[in-house]
Protein backbone atom coordinates (compact mmCIF):
# COMPACT_ATOMS: atom_id res chain seq x y z
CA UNK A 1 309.12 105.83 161.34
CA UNK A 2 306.37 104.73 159.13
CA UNK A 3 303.95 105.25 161.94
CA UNK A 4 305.44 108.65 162.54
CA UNK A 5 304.60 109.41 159.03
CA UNK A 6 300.89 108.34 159.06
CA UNK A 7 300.25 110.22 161.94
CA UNK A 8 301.49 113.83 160.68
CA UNK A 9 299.64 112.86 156.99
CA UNK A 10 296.43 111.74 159.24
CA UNK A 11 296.79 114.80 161.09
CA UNK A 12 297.37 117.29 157.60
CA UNK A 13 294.27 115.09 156.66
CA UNK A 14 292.43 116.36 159.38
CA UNK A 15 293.29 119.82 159.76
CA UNK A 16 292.55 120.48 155.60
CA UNK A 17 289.33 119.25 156.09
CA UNK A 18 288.59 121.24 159.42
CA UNK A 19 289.49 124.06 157.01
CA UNK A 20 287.17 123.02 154.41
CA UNK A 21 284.45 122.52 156.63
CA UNK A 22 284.74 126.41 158.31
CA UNK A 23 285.28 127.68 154.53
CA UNK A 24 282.08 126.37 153.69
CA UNK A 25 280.04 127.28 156.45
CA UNK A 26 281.65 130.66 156.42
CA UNK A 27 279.18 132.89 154.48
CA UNK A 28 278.65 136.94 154.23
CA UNK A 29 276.11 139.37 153.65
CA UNK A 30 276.01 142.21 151.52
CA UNK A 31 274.25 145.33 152.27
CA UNK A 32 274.53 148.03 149.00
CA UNK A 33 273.07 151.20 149.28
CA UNK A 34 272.46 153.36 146.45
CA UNK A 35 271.78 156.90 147.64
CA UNK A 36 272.85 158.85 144.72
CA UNK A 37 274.78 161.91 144.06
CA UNK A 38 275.31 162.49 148.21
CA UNK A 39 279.61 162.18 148.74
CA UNK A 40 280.70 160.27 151.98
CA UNK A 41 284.50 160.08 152.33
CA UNK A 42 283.56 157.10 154.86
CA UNK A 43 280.46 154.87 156.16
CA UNK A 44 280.55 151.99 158.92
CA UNK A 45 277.89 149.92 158.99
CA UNK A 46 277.35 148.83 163.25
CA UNK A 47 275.63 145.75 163.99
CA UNK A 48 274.41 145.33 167.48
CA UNK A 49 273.11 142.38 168.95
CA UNK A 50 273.07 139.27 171.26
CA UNK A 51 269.92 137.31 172.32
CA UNK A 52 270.99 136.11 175.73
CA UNK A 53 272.28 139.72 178.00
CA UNK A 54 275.23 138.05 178.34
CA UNK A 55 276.42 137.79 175.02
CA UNK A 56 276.36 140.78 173.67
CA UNK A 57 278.32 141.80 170.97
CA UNK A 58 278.60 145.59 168.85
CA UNK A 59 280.46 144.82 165.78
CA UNK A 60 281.59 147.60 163.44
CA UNK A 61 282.48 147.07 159.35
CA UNK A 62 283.95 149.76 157.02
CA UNK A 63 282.30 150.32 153.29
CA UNK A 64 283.63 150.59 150.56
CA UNK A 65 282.60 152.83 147.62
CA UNK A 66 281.73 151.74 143.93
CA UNK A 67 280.72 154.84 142.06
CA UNK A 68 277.56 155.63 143.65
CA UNK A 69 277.12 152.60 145.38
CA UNK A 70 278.23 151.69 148.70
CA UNK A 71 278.33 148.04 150.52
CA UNK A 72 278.98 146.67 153.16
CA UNK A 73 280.10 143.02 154.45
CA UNK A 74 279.34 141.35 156.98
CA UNK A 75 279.04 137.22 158.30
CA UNK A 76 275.68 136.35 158.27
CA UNK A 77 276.25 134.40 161.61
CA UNK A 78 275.49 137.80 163.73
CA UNK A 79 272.27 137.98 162.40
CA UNK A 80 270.35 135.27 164.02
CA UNK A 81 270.92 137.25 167.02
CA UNK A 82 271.39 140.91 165.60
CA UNK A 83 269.26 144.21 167.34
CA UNK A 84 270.01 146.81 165.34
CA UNK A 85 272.11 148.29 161.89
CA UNK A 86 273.29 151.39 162.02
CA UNK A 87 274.66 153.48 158.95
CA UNK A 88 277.21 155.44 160.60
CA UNK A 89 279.41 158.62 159.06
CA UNK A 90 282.86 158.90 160.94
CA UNK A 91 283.06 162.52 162.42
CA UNK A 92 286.33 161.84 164.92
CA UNK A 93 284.54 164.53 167.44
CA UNK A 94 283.79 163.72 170.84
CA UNK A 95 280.40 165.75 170.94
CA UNK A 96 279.11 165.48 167.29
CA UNK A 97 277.91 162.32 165.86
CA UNK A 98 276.80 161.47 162.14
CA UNK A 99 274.76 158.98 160.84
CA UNK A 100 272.02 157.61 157.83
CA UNK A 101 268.48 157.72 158.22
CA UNK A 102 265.60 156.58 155.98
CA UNK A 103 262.26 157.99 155.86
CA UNK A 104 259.27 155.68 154.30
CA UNK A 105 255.75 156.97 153.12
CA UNK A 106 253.22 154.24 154.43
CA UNK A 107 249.29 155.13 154.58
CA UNK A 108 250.29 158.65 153.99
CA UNK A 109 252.33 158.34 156.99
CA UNK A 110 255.62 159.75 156.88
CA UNK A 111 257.69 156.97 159.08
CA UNK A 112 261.71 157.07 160.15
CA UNK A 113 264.46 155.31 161.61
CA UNK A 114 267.95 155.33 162.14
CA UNK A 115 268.09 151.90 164.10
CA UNK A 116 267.17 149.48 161.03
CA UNK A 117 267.36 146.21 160.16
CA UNK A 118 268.14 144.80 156.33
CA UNK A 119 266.49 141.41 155.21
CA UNK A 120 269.55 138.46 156.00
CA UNK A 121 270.35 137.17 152.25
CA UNK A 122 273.69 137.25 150.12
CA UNK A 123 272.85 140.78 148.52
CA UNK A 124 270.03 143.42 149.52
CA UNK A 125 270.31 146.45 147.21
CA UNK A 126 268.45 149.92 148.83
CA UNK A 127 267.96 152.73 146.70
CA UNK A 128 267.05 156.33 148.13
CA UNK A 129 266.74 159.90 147.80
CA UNK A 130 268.97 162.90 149.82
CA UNK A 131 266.10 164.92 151.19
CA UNK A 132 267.73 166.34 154.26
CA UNK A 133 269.80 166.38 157.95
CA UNK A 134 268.32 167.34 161.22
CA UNK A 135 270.24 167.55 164.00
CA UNK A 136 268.91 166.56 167.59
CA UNK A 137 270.98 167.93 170.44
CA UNK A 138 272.22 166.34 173.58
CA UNK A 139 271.62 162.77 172.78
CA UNK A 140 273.01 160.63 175.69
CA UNK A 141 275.24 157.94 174.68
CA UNK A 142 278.47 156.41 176.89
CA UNK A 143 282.27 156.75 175.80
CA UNK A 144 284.67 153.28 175.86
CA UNK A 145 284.58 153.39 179.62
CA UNK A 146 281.14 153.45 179.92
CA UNK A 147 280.71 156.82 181.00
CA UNK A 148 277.45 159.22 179.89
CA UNK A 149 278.61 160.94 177.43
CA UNK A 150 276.23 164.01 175.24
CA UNK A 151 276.40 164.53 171.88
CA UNK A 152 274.34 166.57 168.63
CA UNK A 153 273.42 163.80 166.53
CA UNK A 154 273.14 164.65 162.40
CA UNK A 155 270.88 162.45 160.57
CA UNK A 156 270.91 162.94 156.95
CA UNK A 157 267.60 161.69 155.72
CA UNK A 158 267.04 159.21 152.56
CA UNK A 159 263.67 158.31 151.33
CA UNK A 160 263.44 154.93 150.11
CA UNK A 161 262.80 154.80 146.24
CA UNK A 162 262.61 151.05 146.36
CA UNK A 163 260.34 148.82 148.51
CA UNK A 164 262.04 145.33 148.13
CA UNK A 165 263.43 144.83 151.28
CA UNK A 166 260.46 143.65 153.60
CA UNK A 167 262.92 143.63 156.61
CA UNK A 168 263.79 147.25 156.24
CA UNK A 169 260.49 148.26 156.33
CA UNK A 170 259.31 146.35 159.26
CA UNK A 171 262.04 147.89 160.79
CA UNK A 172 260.86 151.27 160.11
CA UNK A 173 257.22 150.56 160.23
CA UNK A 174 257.72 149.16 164.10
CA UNK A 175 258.20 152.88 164.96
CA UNK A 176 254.31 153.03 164.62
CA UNK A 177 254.40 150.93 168.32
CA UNK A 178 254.78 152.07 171.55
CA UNK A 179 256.60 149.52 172.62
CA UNK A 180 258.97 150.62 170.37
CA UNK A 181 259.80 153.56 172.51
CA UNK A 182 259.30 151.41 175.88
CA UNK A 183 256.88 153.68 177.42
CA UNK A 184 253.39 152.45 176.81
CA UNK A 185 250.40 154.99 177.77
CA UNK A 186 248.80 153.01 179.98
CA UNK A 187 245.26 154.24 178.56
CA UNK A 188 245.83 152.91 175.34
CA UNK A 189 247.83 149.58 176.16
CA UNK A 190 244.98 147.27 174.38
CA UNK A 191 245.24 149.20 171.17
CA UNK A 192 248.86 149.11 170.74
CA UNK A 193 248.71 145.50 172.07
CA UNK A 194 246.46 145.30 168.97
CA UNK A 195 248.68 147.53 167.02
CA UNK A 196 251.61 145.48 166.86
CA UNK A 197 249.90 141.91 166.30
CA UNK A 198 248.63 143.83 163.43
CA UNK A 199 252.44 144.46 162.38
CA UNK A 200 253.44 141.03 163.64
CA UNK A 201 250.70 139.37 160.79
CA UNK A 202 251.56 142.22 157.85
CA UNK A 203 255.63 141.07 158.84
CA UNK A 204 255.28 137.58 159.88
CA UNK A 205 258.87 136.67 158.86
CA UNK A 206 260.29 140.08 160.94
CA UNK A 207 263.45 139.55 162.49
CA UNK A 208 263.53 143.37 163.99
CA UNK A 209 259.78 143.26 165.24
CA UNK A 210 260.51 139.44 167.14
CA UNK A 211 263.14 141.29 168.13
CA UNK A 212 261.46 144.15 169.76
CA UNK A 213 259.30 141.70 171.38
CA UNK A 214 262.01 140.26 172.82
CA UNK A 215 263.22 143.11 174.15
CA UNK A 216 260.04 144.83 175.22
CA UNK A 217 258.61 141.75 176.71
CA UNK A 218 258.56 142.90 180.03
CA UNK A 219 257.01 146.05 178.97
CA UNK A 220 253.43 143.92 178.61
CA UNK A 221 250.94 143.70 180.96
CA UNK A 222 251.37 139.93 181.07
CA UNK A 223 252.70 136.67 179.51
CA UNK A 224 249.51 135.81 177.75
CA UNK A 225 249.80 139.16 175.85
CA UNK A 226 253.32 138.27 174.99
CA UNK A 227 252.63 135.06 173.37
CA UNK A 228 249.57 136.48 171.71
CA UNK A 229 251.63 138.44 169.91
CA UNK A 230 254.33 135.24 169.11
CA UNK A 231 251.83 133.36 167.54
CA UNK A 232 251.21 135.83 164.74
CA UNK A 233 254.62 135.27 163.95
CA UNK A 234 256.06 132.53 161.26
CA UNK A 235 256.68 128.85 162.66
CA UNK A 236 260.43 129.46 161.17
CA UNK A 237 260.87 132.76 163.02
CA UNK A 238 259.06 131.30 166.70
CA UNK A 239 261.86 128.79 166.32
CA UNK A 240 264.88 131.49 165.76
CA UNK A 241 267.12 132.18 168.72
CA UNK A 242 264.70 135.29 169.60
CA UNK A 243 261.70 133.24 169.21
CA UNK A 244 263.39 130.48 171.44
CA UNK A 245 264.12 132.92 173.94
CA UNK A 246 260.71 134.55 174.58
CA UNK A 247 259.16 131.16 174.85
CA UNK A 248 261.67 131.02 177.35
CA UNK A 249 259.99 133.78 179.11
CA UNK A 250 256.67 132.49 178.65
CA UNK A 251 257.31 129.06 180.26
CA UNK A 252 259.45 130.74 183.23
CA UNK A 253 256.87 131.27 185.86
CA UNK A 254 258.43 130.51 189.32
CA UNK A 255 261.07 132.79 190.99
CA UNK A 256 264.70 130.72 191.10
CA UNK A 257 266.48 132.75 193.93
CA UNK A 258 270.03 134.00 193.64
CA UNK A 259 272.68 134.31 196.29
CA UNK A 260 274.54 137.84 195.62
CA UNK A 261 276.51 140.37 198.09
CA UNK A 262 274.31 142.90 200.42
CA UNK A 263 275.32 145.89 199.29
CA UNK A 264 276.01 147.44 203.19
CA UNK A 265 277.80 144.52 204.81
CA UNK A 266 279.59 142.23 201.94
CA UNK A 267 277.72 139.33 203.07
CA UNK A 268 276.23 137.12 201.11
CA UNK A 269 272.52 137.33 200.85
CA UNK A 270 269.89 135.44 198.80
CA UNK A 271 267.56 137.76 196.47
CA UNK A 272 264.60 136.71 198.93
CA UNK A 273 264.68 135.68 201.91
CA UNK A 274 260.87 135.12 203.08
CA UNK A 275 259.33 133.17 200.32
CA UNK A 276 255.85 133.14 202.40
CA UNK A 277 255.46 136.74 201.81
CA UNK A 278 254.74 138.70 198.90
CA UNK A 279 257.81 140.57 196.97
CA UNK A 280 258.70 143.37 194.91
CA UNK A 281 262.34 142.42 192.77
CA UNK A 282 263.68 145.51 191.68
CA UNK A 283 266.48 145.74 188.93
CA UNK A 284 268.49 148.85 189.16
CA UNK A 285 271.67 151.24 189.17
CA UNK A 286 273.21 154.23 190.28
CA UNK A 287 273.73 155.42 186.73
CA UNK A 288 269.81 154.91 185.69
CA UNK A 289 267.61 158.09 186.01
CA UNK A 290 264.05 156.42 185.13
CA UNK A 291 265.20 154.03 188.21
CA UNK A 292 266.10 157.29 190.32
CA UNK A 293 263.31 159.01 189.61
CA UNK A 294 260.93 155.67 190.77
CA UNK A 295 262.37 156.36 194.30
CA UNK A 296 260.08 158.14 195.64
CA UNK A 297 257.03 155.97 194.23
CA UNK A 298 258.99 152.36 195.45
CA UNK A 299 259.34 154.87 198.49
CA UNK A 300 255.26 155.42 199.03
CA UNK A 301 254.95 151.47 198.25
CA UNK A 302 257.20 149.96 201.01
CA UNK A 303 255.39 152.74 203.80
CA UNK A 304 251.96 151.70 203.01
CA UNK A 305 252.56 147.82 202.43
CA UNK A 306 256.07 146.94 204.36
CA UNK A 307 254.36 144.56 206.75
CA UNK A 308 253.48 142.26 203.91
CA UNK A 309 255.66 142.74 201.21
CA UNK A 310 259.49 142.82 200.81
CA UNK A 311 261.27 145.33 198.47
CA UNK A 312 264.70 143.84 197.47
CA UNK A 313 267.09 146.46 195.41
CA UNK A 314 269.32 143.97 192.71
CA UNK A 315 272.05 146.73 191.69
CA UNK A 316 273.19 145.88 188.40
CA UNK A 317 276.38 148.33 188.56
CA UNK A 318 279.92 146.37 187.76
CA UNK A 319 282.66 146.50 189.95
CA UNK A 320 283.29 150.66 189.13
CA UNK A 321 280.10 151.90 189.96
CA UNK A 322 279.15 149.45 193.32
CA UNK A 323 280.51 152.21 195.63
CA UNK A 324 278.16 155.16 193.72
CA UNK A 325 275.24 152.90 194.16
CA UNK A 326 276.36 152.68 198.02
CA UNK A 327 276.19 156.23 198.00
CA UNK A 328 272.77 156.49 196.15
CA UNK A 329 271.16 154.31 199.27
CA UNK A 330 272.80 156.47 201.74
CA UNK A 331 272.03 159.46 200.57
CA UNK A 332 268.57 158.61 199.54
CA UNK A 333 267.99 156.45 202.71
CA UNK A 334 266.97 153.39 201.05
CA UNK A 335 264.90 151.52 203.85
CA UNK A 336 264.59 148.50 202.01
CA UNK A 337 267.49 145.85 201.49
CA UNK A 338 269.63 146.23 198.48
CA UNK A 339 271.87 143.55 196.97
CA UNK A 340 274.85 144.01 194.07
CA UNK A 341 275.37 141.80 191.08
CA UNK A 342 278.64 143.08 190.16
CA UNK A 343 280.58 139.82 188.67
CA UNK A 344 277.40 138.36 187.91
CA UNK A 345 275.57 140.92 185.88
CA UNK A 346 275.37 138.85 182.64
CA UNK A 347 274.45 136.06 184.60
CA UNK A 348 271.53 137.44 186.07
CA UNK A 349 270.09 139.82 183.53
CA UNK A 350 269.89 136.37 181.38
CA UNK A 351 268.29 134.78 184.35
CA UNK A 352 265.99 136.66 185.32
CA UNK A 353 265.27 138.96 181.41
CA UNK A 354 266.03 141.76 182.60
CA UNK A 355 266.57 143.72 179.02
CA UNK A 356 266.08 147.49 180.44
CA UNK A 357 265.80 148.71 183.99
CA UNK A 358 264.26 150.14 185.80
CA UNK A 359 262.29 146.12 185.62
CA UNK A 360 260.21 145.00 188.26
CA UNK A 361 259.23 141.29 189.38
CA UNK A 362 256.51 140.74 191.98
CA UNK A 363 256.66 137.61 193.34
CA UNK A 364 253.89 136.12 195.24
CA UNK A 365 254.21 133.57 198.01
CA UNK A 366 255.20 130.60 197.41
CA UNK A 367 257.23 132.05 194.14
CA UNK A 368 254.77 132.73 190.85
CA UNK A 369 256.44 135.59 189.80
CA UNK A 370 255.18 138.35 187.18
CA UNK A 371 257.10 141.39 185.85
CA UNK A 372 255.38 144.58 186.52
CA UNK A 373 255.94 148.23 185.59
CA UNK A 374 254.77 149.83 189.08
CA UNK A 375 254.89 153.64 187.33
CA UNK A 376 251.61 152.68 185.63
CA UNK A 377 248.66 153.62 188.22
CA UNK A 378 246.80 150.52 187.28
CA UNK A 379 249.79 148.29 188.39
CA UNK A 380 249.89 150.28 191.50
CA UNK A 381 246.01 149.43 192.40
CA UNK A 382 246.41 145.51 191.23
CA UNK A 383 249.31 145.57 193.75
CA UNK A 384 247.38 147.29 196.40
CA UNK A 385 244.45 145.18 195.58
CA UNK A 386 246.70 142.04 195.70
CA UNK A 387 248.61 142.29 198.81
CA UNK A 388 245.59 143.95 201.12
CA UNK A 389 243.02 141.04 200.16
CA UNK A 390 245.65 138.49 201.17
């Protein structure tokens, strides 16, 4: 009996100081935002985020109001790994959305964003002016199931009276980048390589512009430009979970081949299957216009250099959408093989960094791989120039 007792007091023991432990590594943020006489009824504040493509999260908190002050709580463990913060007014209307914006005057310079990021500490206050809303019409976003979905987007515009937050403003100044946007002019890739190591040493402790790195690294024209930019950054953010991760995708150099499903016969098929030629790795889906629209250029590609190079389609459509990608290679005639990564889609977009598609790898016998953006001509003629010299 005695040793009945102990056990359940050991236990209680154990359990209260399990709780103790959480409690005190259980900690929140607080975002307040002062934007004056401007009435809201309601705000959510959506934090988006997730490192690795497989864990994604999008997290949504409600507001709450304190004369003309509003904050907003959140834990402090999503930011290590946060994207984005969006300020967002509830409009319950399937084809109108609301939401904050805050405009910035830098070098005379009027810059904006909606997508923000706040600086991670136990209170940030903003303060900002109402100046006005703009609407822009037909934004696409997706509904619960994942379908496109259109909608008018109103952004009422603050501008920020107060400078404190260093985060914020990195977050707005990034805007300034192409990579920002994704597409990079190809005629002025140097200068906005140049652009944002600038940014990168103004911001060296920038969570949102490691974290466009991150997410635009394939967007560069190589590695070495990648960790260029890196090193301008702080030791402690190189060592954050973003920083970790695009070291990752420095150091990964050789092609690891996957075994998926063909996408015409259910078999299973490995990503490449002559490693003694060259390849093109192509990341794609049915619902992906930029990747629909690079048809007819992968099309030109695999006529003029088919005899040594293999085009491989990896669909990254889930279970729904395999049998509209079936239909996209049927109706486009896809000559090329094409293999699906529906059930393994978080898998393999970790594996391989693929962040936004349409993403490219060329793969060169023997397995170096490189990502490459083949809609930019001078990608085209190194590829050319590459596979007709072998």
């Amino acid at each position: 009996m005695l040793t009945m007792h102990r056990f359940f007091f050991t236990t209680l023991i154990l359990f209260f100081s399990c709780f103790i432990v959480h409690s005190q590594e259980y900690k929140e943020n607080i975002i307040q935002l002062n934007l004056g006489e401007h009435a809201y009824k309601e705000m959510i504040i959506r934090i988006q985020g997730g490192v690795r493509n497989g864990a994604n999260y999008d997290m949504r908190f409600a507001g709450s109001q304190n004369e003309k002050i509003w904050g907003f709580r959140y834990p402090d463990s999503l930011y290590a790994e946060s994207r984005s913060f969006t300020i967002d007014i509830p409009t319950y209307n399937d084809t109108v959305s609301r939401r904050i914006g805050f405009k910035y005057i830098n070098n005379n310079d009027t810059l904006w964003n909606t997508s923000l990021i706040f600086a991670n500490c136990d209170t940030t206050l903003i303060s900002a002016t109402f100046l006005q809303t703009d609407t822009i019409s037909k934004v696409l976003t997706r509904d619960k199931n994942g379908n496109p979905l259109f909608k008018d987007v109103l952004i009422d515009f603050y501008l920020l009276t107060s400078h404190q937050d260093k985060e914020l403003l990195s977050s707005i100044e990034a805007t300034q980048s192409q990579f920002y946007r994704y597409n990079v002019d190809s005629s002025q890739y140097d200068i906005e390589v140049e652009k944002y190591i600038d940014l990168a040493r103004k911001y060296p402790d920038s969570h949102s512009l490691i974290e466009i790195l991150n997410s635009r690294k394939g967007k560069f024209n190589s590695k070495t430009d990648v960790k260029k930019v890196l090193d301008c950054f702080s030791t402690e953010n190189r060592n954050s979970p973003i920083g970790k991760e695009i070291n990752r995708y420095v150091a990964d150099t050789l092609f690891s081949n996957s075994t998926l499903t063909a996408w015409d016969t259910d078999s299973a098929e490995a990503i490449v299957l002559d490693s003694t030629k060259y390849n093109l790795v192509v990341f794609s889906a049915s619902w992906c216009v930029p990747c629909i629209e690079e048809i007819p250029l992968l099309k030109r590609i695999y006529n003029d250099l088919s005899d040594k190079l293999d085009i491989t389609y990896v669909s990254i459509d889930d279970s729904t959408k395999t049998e509209a990608w079936r239909r996209l290679m049927r109706e486009e005639n896809i000559p090329w093989r094409s293999v699906l990564a529906a059930g393994n889609i978080n898998y393999i977009r970790e594996k391989y960094f693929v962040s936004a598609i349409p993403y490219c790898l060329f793969v060169h016998p023997g397995g170096v791989k490189e990502p490459v953006e083949i809609r930019q001509t001078k990608v085209q003629s190194y590829l050319y120039r590459t596979i007709k010299e072998e």
